[in-house]
PDB file of N, CA and C in Angstrom:
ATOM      1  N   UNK A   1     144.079 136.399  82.156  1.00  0.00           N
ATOM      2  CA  UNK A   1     143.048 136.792  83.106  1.00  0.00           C
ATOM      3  C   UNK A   1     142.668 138.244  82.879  1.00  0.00           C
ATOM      4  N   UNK A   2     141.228 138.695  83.183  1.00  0.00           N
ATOM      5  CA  UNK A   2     140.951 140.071  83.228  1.00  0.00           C
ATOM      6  C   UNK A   2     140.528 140.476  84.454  1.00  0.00           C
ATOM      7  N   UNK A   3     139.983 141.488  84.593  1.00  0.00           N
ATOM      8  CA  UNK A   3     139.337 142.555  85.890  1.00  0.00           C
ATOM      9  C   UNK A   3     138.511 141.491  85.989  1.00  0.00           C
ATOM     10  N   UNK A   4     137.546 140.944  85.529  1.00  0.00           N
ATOM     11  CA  UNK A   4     137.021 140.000  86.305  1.00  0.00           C
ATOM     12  C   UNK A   4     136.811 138.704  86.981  1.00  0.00           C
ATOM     13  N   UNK A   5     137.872 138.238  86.844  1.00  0.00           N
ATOM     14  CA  UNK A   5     138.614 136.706  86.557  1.00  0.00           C
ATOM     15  C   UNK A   5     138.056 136.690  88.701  1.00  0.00           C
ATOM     16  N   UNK A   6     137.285 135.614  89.378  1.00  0.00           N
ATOM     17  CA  UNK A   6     137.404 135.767  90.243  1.00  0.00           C
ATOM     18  C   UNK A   6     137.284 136.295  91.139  1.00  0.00           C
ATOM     19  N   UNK A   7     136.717 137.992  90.920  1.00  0.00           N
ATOM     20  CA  UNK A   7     136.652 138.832  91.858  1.00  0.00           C
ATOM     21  C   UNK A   7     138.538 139.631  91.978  1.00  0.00           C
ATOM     22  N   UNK A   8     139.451 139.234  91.151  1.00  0.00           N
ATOM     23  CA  UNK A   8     140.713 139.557  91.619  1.00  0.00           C
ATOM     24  C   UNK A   8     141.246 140.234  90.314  1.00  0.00           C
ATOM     25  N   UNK A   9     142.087 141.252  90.432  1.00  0.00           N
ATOM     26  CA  UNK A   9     142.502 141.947  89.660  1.00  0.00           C
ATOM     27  C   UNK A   9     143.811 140.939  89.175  1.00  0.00           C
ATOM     28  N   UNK A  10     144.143 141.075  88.140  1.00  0.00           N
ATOM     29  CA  UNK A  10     145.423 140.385  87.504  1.00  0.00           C
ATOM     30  C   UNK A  10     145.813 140.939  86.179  1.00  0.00           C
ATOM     31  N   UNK A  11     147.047 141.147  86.019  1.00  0.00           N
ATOM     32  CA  UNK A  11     147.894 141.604  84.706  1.00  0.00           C
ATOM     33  C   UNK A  11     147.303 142.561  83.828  1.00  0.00           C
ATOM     34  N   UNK A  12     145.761 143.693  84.411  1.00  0.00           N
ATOM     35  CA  UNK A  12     145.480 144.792  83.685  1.00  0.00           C
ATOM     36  C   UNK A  12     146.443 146.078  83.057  1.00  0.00           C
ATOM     37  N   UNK A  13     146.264 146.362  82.220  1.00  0.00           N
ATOM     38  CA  UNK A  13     146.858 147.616  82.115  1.00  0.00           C
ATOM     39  C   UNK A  13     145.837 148.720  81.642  1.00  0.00           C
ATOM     40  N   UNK A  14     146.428 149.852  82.217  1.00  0.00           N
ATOM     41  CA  UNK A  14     145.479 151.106  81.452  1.00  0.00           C
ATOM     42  C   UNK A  14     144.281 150.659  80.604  1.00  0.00           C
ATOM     43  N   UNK A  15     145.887 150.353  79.159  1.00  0.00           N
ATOM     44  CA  UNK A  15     144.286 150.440  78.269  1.00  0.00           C
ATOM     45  C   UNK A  15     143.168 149.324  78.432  1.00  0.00           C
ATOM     46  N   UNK A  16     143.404 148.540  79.158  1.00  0.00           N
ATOM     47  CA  UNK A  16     142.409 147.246  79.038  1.00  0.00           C
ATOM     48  C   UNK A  16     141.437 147.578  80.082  1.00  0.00           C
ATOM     49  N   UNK A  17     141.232 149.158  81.040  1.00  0.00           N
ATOM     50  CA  UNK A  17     140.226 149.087  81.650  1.00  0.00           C
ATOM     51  C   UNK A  17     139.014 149.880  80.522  1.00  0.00           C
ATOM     52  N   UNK A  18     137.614 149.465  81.135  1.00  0.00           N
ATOM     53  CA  UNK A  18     136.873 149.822  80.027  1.00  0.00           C
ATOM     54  C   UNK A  18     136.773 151.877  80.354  1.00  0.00           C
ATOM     55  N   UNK A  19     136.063 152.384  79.158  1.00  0.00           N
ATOM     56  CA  UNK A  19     135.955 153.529  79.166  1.00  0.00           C
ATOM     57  C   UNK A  19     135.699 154.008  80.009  1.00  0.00           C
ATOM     58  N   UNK A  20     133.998 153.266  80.483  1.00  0.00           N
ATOM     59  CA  UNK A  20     133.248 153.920  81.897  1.00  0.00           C
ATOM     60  C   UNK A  20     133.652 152.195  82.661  1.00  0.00           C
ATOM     61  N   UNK A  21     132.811 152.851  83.944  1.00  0.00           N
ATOM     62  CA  UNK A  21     133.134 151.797  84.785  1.00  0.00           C
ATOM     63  C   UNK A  21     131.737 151.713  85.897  1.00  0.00           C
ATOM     64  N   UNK A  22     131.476 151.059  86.139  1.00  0.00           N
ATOM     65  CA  UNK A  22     130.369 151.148  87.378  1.00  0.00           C
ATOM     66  C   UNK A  22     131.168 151.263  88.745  1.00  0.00           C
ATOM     67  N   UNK A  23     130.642 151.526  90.280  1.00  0.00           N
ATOM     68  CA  UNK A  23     131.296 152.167  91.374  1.00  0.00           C
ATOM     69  C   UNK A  23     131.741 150.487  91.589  1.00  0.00           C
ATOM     70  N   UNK A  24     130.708 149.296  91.705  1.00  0.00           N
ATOM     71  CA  UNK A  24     132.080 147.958  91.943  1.00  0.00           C
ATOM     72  C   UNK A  24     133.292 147.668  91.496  1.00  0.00           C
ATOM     73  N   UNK A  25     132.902 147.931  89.980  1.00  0.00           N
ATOM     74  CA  UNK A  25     134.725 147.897  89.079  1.00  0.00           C
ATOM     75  C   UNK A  25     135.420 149.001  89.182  1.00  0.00           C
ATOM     76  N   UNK A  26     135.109 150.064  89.456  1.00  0.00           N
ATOM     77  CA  UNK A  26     136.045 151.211  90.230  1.00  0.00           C
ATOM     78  C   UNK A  26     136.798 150.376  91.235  1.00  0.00           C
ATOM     79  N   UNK A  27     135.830 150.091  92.556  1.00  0.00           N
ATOM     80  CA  UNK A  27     136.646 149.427  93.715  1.00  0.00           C
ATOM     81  C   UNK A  27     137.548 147.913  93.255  1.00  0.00           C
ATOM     82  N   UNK A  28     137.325 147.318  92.287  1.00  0.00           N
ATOM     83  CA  UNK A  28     137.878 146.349  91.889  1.00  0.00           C
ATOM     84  C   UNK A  28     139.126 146.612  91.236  1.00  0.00           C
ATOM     85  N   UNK A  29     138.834 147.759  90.783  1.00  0.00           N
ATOM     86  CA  UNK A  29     140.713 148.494  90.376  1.00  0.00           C
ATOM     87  C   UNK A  29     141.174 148.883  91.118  1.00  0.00           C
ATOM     88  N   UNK A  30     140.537 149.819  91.937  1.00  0.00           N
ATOM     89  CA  UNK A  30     141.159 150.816  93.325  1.00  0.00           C
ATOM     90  C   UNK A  30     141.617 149.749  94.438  1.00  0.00           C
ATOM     91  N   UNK A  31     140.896 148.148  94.123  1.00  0.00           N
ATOM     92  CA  UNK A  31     141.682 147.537  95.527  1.00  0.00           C
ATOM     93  C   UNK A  31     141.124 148.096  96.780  1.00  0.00           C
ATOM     94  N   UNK A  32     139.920 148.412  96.635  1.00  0.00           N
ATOM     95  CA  UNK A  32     139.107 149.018  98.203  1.00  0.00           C
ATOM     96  C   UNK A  32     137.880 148.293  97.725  1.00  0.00           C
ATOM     97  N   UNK A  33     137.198 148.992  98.898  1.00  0.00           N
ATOM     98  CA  UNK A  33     135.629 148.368  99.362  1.00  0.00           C
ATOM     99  C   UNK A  33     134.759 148.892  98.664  1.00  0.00           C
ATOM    100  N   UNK A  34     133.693 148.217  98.454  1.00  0.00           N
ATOM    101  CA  UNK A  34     132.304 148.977  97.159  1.00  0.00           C
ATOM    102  C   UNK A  34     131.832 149.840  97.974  1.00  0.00           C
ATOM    103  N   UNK A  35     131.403 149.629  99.543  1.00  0.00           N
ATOM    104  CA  UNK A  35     131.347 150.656 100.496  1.00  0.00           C
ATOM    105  C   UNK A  35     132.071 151.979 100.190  1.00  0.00           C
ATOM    106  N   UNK A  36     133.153 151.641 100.595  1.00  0.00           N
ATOM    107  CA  UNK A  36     134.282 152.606 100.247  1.00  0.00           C
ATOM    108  C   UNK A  36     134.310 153.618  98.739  1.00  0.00           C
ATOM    109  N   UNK A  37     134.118 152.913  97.829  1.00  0.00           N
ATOM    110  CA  UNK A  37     133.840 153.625  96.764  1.00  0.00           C
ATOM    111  C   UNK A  37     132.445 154.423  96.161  1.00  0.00           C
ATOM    112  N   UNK A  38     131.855 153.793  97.052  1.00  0.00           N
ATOM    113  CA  UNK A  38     130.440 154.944  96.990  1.00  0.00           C
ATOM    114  C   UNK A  38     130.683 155.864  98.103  1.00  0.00           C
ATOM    115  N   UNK A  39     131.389 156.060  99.228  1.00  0.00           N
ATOM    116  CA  UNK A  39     131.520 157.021  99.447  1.00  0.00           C
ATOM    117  C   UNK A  39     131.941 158.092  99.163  1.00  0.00           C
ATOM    118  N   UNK A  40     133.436 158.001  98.401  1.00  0.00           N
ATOM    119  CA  UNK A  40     134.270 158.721  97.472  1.00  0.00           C
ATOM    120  C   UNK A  40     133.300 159.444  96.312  1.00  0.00           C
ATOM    121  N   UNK A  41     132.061 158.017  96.065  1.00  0.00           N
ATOM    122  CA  UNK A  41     131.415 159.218  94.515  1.00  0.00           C
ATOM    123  C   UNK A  41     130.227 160.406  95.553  1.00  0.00           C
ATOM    124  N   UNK A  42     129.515 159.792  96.786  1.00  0.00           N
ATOM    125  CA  UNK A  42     128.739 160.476  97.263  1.00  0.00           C
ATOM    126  C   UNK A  42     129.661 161.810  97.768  1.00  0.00           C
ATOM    127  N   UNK A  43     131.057 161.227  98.178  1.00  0.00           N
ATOM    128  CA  UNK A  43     131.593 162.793  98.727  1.00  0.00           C
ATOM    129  C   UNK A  43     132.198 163.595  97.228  1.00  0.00           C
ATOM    130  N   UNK A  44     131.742 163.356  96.694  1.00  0.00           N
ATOM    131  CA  UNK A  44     131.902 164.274  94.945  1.00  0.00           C
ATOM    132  C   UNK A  44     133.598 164.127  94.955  1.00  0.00           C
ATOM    133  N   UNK A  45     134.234 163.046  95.833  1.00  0.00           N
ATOM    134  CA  UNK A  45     135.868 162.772  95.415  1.00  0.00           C
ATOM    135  C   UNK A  45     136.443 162.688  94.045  1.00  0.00           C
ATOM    136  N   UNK A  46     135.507 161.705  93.580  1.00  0.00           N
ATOM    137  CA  UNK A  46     135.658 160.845  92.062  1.00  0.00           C
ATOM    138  C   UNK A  46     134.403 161.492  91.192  1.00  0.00           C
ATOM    139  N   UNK A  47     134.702 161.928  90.296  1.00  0.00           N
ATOM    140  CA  UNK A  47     134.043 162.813  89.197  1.00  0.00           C
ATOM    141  C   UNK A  47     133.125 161.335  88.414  1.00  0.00           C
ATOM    142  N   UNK A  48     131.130 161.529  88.651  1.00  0.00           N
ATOM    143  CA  UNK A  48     131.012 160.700  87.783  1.00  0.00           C
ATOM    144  C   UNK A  48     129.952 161.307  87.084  1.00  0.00           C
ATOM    145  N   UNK A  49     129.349 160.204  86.028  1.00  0.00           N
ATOM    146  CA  UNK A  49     127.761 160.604  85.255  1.00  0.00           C
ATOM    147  C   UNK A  49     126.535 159.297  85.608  1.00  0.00           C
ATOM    148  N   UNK A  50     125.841 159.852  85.453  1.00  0.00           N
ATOM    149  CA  UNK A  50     124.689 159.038  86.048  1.00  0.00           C
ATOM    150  C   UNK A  50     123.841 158.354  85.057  1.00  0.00           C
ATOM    151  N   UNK A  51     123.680 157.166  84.276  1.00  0.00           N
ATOM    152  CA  UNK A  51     122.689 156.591  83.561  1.00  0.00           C
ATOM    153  C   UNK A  51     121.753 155.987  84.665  1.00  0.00           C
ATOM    154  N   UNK A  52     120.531 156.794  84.185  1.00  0.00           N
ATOM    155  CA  UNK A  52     119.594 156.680  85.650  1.00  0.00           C
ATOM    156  C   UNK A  52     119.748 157.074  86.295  1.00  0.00           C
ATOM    157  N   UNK A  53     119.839 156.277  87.704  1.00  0.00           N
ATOM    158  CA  UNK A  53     120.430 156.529  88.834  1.00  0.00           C
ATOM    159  C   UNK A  53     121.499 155.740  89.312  1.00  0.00           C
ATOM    160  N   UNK A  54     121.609 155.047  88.405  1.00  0.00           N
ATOM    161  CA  UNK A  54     123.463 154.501  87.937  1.00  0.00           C
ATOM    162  C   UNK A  54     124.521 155.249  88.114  1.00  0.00           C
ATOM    163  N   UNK A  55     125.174 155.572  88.683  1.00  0.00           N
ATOM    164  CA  UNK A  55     126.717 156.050  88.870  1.00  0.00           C
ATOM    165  C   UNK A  55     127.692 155.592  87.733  1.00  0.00           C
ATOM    166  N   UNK A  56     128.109 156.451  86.733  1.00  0.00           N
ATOM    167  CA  UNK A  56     129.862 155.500  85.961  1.00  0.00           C
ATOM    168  C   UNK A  56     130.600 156.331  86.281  1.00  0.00           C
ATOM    169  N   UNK A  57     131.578 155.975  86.184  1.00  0.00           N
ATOM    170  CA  UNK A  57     133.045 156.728  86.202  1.00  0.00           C
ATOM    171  C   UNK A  57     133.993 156.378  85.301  1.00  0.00           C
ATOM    172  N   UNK A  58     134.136 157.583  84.381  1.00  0.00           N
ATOM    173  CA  UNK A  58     135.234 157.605  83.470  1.00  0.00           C
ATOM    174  C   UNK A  58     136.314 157.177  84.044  1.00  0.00           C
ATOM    175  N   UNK A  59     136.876 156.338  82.697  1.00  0.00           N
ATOM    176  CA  UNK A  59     138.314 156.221  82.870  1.00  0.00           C
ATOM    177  C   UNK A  59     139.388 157.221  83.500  1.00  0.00           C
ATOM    178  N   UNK A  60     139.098 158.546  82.817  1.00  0.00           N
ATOM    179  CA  UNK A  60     139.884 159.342  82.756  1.00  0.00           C
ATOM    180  C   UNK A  60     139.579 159.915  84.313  1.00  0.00           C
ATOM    181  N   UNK A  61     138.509 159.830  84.872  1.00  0.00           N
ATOM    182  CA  UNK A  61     137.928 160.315  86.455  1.00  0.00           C
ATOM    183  C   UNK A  61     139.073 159.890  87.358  1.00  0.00           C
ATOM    184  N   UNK A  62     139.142 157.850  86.895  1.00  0.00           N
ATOM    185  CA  UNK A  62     139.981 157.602  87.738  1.00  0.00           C
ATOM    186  C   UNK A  62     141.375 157.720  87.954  1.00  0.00           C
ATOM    187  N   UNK A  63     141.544 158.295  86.781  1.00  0.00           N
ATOM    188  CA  UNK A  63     143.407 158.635  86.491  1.00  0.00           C
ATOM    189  C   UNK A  63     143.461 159.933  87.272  1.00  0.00           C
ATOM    190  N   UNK A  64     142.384 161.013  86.703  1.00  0.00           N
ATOM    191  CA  UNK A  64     142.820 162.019  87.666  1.00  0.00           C
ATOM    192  C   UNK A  64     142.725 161.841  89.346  1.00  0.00           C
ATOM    193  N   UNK A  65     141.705 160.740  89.337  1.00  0.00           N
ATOM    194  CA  UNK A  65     141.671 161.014  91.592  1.00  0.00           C
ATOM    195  C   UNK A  65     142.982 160.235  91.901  1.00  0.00           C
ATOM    196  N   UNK A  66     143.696 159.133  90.797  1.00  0.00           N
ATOM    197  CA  UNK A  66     144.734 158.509  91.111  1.00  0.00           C
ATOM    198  C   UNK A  66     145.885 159.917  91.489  1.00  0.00           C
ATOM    199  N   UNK A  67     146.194 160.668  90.322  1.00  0.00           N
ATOM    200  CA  UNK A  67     146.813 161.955  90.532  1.00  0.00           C
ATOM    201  C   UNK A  67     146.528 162.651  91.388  1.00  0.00           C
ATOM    202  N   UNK A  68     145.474 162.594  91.907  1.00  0.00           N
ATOM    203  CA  UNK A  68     145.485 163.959  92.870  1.00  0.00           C
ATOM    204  C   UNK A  68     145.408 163.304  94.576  1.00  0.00           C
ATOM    205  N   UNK A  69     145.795 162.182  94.066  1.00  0.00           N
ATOM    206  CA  UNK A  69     146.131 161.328  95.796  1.00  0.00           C
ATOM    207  C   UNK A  69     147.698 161.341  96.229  1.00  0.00           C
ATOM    208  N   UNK A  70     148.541 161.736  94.915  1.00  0.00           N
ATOM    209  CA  UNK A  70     150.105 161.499  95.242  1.00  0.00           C
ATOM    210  C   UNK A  70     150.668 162.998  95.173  1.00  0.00           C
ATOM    211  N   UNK A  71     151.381 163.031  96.028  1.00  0.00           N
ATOM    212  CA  UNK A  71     151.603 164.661  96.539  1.00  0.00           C
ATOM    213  C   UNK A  71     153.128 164.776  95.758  1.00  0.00           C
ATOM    214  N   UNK A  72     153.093 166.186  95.720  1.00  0.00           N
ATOM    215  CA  UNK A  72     154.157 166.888  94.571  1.00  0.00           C
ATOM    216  C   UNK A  72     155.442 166.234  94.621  1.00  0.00           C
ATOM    217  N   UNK A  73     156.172 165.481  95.360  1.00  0.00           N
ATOM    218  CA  UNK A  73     157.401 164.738  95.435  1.00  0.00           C
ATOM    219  C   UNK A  73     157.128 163.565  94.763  1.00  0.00           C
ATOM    220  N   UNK A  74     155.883 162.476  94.661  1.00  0.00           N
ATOM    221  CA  UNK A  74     155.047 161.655  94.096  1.00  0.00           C
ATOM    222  C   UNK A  74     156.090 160.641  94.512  1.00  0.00           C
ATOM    223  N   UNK A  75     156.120 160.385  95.774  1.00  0.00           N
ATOM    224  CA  UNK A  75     156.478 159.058  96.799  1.00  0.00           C
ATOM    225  C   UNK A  75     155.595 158.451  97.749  1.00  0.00           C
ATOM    226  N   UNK A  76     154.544 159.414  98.377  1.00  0.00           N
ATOM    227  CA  UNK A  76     153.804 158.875  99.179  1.00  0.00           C
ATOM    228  C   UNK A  76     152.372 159.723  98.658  1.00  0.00           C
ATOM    229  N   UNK A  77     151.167 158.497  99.103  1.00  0.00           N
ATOM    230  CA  UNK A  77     150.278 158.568  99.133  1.00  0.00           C
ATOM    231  C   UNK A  77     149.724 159.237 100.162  1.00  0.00           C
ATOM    232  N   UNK A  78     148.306 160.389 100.133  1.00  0.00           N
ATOM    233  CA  UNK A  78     148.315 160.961 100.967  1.00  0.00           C
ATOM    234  C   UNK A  78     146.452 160.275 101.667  1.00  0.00           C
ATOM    235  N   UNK A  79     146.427 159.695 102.824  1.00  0.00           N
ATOM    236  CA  UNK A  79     145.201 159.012 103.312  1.00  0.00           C
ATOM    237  C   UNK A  79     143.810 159.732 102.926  1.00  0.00           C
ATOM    238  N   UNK A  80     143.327 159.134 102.515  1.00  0.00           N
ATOM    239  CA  UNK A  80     141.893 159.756 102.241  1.00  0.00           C
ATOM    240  C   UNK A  80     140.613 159.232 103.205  1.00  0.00           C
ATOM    241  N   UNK A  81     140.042 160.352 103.602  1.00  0.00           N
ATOM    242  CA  UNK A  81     139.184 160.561 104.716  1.00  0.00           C
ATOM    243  C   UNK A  81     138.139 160.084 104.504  1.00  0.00           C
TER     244      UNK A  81
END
């Protein structure tokens, strides 16, 4: 199965997400709402580039907002507003 099998995430790893990503397959990795994830790019949370007026988000965008959600002990997640 892949990221898109269903609407459901299953047995991805790293490298098998694509380079860029559009803001649905963001939320389809992140496990949140497409709502939800356009808010994150409108509140400049998640670092993206724009083809058009297309939103992507690097791979690498989402590794760093993954990092910068887990606080210096890196046990708990810290809620995002």
């Amino acid at each position: 199965m892949d990221m898109y099998t269903e609407g459901v995430i299953m047995n991805i790893s790293l490298r098998d997400l694509p380079a860029v990503m559009t803001v649905p397959e963001f939320a389809k990795v992140m496990r949140i709402g497409r709502n939800r994830a356009y808010c994150l790019v409108r509140e400049r949370k998640v670092p993206v580039f724009y083809i058009g007026r297309s939103p992507r988000i690097p791979k690498d965008a989402l590794l760093e907002y993954i990092s910068s959600q887990v606080n210096t002990e890196g046990t708990q997640l810290r809620r995002v507003k």
